[in-house]
C-alpha atoms as a PDB file:
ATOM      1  CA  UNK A   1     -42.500 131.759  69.943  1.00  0.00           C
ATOM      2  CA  UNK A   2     -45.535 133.356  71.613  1.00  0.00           C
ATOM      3  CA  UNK A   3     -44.577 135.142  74.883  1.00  0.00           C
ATOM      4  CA  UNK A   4     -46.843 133.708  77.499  1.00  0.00           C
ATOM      5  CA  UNK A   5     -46.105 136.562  80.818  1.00  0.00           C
ATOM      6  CA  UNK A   6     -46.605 139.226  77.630  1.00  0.00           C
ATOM      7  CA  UNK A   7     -48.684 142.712  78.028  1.00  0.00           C
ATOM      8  CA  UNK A   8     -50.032 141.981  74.940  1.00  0.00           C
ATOM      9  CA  UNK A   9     -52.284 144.304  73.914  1.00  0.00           C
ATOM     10  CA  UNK A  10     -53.392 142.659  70.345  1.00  0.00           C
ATOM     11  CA  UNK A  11     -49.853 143.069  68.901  1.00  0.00           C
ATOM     12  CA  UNK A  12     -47.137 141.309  68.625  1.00  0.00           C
ATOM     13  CA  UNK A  13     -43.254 142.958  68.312  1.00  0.00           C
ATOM     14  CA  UNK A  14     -41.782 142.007  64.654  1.00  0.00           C
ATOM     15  CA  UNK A  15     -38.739 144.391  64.413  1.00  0.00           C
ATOM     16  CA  UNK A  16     -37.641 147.478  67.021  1.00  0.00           C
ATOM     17  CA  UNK A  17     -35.017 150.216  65.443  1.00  0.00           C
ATOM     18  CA  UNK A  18     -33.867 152.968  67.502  1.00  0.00           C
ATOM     19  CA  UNK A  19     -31.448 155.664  65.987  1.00  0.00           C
ATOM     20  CA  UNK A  20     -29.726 158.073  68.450  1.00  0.00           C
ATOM     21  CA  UNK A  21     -27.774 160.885  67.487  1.00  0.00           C
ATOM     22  CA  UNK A  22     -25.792 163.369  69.258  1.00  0.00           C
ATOM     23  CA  UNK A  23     -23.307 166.275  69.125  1.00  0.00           C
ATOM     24  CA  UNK A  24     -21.305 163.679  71.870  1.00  0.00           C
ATOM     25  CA  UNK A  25     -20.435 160.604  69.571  1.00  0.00           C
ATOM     26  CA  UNK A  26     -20.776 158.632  73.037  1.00  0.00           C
ATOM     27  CA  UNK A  27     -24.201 159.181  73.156  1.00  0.00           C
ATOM     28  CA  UNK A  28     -25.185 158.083  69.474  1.00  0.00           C
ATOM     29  CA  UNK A  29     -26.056 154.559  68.857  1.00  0.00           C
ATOM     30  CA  UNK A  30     -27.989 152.576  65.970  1.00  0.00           C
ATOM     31  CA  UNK A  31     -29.934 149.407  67.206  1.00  0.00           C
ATOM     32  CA  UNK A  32     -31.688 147.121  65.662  1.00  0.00           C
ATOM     33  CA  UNK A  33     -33.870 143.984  67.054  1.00  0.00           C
ATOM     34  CA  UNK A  34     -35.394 141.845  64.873  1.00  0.00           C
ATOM     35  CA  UNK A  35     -36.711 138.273  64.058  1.00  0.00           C
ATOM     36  CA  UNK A  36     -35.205 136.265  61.721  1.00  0.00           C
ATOM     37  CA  UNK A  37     -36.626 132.581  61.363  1.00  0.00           C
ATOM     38  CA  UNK A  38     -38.253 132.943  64.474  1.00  0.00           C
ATOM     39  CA  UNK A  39     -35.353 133.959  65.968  1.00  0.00           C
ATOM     40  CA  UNK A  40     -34.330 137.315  67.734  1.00  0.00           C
ATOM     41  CA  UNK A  41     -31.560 139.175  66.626  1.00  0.00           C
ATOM     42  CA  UNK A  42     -29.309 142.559  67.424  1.00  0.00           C
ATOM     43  CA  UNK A  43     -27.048 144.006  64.800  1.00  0.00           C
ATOM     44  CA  UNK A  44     -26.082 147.893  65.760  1.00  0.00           C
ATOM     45  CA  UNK A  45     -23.461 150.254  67.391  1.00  0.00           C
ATOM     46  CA  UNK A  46     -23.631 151.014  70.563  1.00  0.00           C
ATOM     47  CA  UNK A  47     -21.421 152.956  73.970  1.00  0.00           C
ATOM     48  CA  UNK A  48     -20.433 150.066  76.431  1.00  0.00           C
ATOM     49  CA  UNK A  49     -21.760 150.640  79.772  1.00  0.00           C
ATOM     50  CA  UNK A  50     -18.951 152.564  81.024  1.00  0.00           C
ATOM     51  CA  UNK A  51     -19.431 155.139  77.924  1.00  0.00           C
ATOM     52  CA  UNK A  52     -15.611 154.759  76.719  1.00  0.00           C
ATOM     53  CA  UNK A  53     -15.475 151.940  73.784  1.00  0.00           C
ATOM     54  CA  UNK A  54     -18.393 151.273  71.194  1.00  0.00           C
ATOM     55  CA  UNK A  55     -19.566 148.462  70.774  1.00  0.00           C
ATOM     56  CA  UNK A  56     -20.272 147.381  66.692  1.00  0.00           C
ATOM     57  CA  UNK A  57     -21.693 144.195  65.007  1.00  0.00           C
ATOM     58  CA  UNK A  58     -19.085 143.007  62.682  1.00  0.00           C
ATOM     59  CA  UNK A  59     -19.771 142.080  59.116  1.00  0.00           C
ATOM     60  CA  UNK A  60     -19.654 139.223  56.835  1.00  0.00           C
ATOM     61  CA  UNK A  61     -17.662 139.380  53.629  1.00  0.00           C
ATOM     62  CA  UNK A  62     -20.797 141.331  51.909  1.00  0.00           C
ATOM     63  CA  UNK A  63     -20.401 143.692  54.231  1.00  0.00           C
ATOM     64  CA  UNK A  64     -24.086 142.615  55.927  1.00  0.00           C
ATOM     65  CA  UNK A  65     -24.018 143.187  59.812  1.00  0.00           C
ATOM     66  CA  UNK A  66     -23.480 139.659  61.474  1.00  0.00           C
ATOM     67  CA  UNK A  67     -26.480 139.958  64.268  1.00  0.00           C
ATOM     68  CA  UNK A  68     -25.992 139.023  67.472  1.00  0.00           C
ATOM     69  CA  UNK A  69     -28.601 136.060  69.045  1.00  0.00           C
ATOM     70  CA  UNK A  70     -31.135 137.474  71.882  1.00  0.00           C
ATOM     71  CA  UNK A  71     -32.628 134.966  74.577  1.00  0.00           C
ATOM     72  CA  UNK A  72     -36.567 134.894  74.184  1.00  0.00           C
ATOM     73  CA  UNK A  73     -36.534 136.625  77.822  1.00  0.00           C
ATOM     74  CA  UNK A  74     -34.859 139.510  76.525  1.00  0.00           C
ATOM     75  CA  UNK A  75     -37.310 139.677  73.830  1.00  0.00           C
ATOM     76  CA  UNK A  76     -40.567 139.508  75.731  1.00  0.00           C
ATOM     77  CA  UNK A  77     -38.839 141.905  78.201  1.00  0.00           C
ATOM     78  CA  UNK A  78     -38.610 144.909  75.028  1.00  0.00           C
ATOM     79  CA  UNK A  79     -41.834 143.744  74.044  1.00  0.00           C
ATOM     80  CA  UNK A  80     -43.609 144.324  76.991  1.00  0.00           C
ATOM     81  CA  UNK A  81     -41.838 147.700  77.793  1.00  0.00           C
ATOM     82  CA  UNK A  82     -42.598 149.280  74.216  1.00  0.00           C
ATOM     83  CA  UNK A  83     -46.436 147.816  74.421  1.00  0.00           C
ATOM     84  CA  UNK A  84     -46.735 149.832  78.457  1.00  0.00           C
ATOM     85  CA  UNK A  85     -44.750 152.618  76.873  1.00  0.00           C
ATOM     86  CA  UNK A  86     -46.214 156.002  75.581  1.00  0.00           C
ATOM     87  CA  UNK A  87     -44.323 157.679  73.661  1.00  0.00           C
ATOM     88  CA  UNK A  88     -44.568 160.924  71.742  1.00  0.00           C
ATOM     89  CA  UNK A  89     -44.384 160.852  67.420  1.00  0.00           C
ATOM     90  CA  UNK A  90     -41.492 161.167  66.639  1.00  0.00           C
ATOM     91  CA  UNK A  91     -39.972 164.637  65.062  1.00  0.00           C
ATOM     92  CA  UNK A  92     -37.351 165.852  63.092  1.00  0.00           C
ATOM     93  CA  UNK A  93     -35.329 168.436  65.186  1.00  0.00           C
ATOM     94  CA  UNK A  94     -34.816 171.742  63.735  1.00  0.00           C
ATOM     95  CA  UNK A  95     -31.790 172.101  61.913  1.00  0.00           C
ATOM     96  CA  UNK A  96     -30.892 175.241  63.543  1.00  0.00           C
ATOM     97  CA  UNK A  97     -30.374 173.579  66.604  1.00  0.00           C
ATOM     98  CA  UNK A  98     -26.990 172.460  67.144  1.00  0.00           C
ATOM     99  CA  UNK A  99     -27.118 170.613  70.392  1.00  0.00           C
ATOM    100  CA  UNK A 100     -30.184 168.932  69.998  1.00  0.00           C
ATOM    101  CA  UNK A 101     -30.600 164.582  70.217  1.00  0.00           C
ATOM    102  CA  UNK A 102     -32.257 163.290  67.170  1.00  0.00           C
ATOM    103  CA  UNK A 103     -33.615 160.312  68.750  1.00  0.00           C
ATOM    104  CA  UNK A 104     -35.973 158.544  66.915  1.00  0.00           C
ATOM    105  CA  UNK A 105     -37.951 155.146  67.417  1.00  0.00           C
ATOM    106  CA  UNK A 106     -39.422 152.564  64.751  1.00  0.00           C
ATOM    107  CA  UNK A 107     -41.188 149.989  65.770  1.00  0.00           C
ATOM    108  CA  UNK A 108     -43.498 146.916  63.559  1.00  0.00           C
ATOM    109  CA  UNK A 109     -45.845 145.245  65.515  1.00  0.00           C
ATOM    110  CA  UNK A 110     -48.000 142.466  64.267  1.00  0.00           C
ATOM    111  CA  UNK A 111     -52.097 142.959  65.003  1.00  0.00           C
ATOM    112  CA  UNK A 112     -55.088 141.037  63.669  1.00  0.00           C
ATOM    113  CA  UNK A 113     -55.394 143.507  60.881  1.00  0.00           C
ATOM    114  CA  UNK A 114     -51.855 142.815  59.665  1.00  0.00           C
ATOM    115  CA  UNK A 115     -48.457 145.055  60.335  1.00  0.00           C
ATOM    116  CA  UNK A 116     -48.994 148.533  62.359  1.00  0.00           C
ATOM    117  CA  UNK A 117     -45.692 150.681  62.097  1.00  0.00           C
ATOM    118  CA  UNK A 118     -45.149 153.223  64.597  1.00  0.00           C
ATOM    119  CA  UNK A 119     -42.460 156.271  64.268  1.00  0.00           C
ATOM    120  CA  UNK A 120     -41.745 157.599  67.809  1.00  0.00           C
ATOM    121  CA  UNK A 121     -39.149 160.077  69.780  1.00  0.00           C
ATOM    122  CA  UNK A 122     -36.873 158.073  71.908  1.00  0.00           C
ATOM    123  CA  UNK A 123     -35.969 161.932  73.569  1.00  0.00           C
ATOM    124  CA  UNK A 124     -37.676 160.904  76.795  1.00  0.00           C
ATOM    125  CA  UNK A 125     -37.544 157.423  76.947  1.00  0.00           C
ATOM    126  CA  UNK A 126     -34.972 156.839  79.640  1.00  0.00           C
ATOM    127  CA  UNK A 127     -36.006 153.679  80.894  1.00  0.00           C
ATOM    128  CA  UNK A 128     -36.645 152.293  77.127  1.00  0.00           C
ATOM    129  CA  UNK A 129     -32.843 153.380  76.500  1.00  0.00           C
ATOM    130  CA  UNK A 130     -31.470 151.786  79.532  1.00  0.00           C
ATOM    131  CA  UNK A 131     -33.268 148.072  78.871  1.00  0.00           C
ATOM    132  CA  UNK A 132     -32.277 148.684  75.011  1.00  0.00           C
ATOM    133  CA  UNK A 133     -28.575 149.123  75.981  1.00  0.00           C
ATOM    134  CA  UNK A 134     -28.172 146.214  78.848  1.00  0.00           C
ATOM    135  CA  UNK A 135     -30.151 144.248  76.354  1.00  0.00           C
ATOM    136  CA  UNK A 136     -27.322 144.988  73.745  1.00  0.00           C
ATOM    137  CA  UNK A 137     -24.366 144.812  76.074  1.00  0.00           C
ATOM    138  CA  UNK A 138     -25.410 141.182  77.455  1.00  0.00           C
ATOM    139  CA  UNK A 139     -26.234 139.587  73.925  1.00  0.00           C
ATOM    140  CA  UNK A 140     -22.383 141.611  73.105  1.00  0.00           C
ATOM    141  CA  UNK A 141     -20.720 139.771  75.477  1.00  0.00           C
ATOM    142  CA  UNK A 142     -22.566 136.071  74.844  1.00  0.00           C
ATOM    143  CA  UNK A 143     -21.520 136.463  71.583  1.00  0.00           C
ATOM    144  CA  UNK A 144     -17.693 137.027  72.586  1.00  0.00           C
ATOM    145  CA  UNK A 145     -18.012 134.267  75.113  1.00  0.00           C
ATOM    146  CA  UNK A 146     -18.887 131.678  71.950  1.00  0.00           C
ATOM    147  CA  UNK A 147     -15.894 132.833  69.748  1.00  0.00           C
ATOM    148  CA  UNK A 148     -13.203 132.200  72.910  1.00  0.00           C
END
């Protein structure tokens, strides 16, 4: 589906992963949005909103993350974010560093000349993070609401 409010810029979002890591386990997560037969998806791990309880995709009997469904709005919404956004490459923190946030950003967009991949820090990217995790949290609990 072609987002018609979009930012577009010549590229279209194909898959957004963001890996977070921290000394605090509370403020690690793994996310990952995605289209799958023209369909957006979530699978990750994630803090609810109050920071106490993660939240986890659960897994089929191969052990493959079942993904939670995204609305198109929700889409559109990252993809217009991470085409205004600009972010720094992304970097490996030292490994001396003990309290330091590996925070890093992948993102595939679609252009005219084919796939452009992008590898960026999340480290500064507070308003990214806090779409990313209401994003997550919402398609979370529509996906409890269909198994009740």
């Amino acid at each position: 589906m072609e987002n018609p409010d979009t930012y577009r810029a010549g590229k279209d979002l194909v898959e957004f992963e963001w890996r977070q890591n921290h000394r605090n386990f509370y403020s690690c997560f793994s996310l990952k949005f995605y289209r799958e037969k023209d369909m957006p998806l979530l699978t990750g791990r994630f803090p609810d909103q109050s920071g106490d309880e993660m939240r986890e995709s659960e897994t089929d009997a191969f052990s493959n993350p079942i993904p939670w469904q995204l609305t198109w709005v929700q889409w559109f919404e990252l993809q217009n974010m991470l085409a205004e956004s600009d972010l720094p490459t992304y970097r490996k923190p030292s490994p001396n560093v003990q309290d330091e946030t590996d925070s890093e950003i992948r993102v595939i967009w679609r252009t005219d000349d084919g796939n452009e991949i992008q590898k960026l820090s999340g480290s500064h990217a507070e308003a990214l993070e806090t779409l990313v995790l209401r994003i997550a949290e919402e398609a979370y609990a529509a996906s409890n609401l269909e198994t009740e």
